[in-house]
Protein backbone atom coordinates (compact mmCIF):
# COMPACT_ATOMS: atom_id res chain seq x y z
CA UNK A 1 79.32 19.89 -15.93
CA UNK A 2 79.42 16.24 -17.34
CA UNK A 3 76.04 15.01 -18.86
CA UNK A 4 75.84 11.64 -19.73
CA UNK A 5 73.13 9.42 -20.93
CA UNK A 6 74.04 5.83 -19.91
CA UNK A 7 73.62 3.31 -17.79
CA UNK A 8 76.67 3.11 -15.81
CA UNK A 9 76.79 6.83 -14.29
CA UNK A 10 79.42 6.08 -12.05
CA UNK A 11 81.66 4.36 -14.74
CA UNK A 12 80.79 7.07 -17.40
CA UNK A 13 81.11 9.61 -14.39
CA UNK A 14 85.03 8.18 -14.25
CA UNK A 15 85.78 7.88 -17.84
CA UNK A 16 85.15 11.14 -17.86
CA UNK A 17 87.12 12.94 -15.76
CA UNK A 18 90.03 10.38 -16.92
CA UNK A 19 89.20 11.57 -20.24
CA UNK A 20 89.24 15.15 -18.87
CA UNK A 21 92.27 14.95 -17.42
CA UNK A 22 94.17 13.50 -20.45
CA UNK A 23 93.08 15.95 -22.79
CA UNK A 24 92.44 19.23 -20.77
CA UNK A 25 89.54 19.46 -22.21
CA UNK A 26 85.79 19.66 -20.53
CA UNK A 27 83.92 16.38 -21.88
CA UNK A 28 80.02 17.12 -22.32
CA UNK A 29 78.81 14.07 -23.08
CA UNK A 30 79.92 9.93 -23.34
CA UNK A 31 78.36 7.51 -25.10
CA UNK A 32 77.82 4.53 -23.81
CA UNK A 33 80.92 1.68 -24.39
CA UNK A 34 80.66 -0.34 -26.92
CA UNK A 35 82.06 -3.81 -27.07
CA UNK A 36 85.18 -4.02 -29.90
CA UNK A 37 86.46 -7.11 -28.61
CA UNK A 38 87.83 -9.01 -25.26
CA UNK A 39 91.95 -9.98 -25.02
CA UNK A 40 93.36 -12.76 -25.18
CA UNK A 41 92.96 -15.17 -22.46
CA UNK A 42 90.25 -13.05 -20.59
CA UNK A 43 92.30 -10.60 -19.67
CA UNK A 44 90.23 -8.02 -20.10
CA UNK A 45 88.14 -5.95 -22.84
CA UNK A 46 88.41 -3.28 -25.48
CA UNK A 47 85.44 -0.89 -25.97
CA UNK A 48 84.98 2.10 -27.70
CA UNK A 49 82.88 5.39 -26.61
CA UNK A 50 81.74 8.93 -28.56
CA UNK A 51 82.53 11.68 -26.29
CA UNK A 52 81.78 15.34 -27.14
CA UNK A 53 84.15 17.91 -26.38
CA UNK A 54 83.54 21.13 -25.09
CA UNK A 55 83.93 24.35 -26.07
CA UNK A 56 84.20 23.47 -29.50
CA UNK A 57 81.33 20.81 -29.66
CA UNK A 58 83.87 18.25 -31.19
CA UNK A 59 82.91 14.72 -31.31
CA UNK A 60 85.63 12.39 -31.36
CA UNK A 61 85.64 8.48 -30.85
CA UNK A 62 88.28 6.97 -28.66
CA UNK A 63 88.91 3.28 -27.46
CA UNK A 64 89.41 1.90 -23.92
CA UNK A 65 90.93 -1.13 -22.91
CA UNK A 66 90.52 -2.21 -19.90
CA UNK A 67 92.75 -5.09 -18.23
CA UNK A 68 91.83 -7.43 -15.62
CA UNK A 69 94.45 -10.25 -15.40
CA UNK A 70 93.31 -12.88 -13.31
CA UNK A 71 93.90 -12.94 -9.16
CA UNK A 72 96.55 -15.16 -7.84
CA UNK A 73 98.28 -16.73 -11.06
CA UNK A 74 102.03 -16.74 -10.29
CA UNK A 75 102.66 -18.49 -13.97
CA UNK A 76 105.69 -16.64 -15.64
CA UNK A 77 103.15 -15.93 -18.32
CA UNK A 78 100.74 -13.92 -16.48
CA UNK A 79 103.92 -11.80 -14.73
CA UNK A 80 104.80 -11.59 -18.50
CA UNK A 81 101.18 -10.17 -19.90
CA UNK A 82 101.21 -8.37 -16.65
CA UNK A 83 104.74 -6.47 -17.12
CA UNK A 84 103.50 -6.17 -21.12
CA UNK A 85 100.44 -3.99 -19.93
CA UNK A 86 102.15 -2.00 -17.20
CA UNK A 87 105.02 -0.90 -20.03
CA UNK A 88 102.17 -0.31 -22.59
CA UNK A 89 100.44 2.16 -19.55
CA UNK A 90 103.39 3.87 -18.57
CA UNK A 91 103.50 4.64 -22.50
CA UNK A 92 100.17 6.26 -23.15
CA UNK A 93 100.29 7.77 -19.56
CA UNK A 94 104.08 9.28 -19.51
CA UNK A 95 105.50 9.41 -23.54
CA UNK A 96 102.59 9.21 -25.68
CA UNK A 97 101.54 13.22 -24.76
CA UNK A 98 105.44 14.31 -25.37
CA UNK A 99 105.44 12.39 -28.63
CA UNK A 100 102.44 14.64 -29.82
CA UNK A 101 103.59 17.59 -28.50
CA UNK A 102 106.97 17.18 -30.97
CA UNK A 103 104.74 16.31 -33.53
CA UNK A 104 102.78 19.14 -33.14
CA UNK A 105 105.89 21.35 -32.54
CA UNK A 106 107.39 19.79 -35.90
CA UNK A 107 103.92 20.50 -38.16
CA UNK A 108 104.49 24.37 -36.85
């Protein structure tokens, strides 16, 4: 079970099981976000959060960014900042696990 001691429960609640489901691991407990900083042009924030991982009781610090380009803006720079974050996504969501696993695979 997740325990959390925050104020956001539902938003903790969903790092979570994101966090979870990246890492295959069972998260105990999440801190908290942090503020690090906000991007550039309001498009969103970067926070960072403790989590402790279970079964080990490993506490590990990771970073969030979360984007939120602005509604109806059909410039050709917001399609470009949007395209930008959508590649960057597909990276940490699709590659960035294979590129570890090699890694990992290459430091056996």
């Amino acid at each position: 079970p997740i325990s959390t001691k925050v104020d956001n429960l539902l938003s903790t609640s969903f790092l979570s099981s994101i966090i979870c489901l990246q890492t295959h691991q069972e998260i105990k407990y999440v801190s908290k976000e942090k503020p690090v900083t906000s991007l550039w042009a309001g498009y969103g924030t970067i926070s960072s959060v403790d989590v402790t991982i279970s079964p080990e009781n490993r506490n590990k610090s990771l970073i969030i960014k979360r984007v939120k380009p602005p509604l109806n803006d059909a410039s050709v720079s917001n399609q470009r900042k949007i395209k930008s974050y959508h590649v960057e996504g597909f990276f940490y969501n699709t590659l960035a696990q294979t590129l570890m696993d090699l890694k990992q695979m290459d430091d056996s």
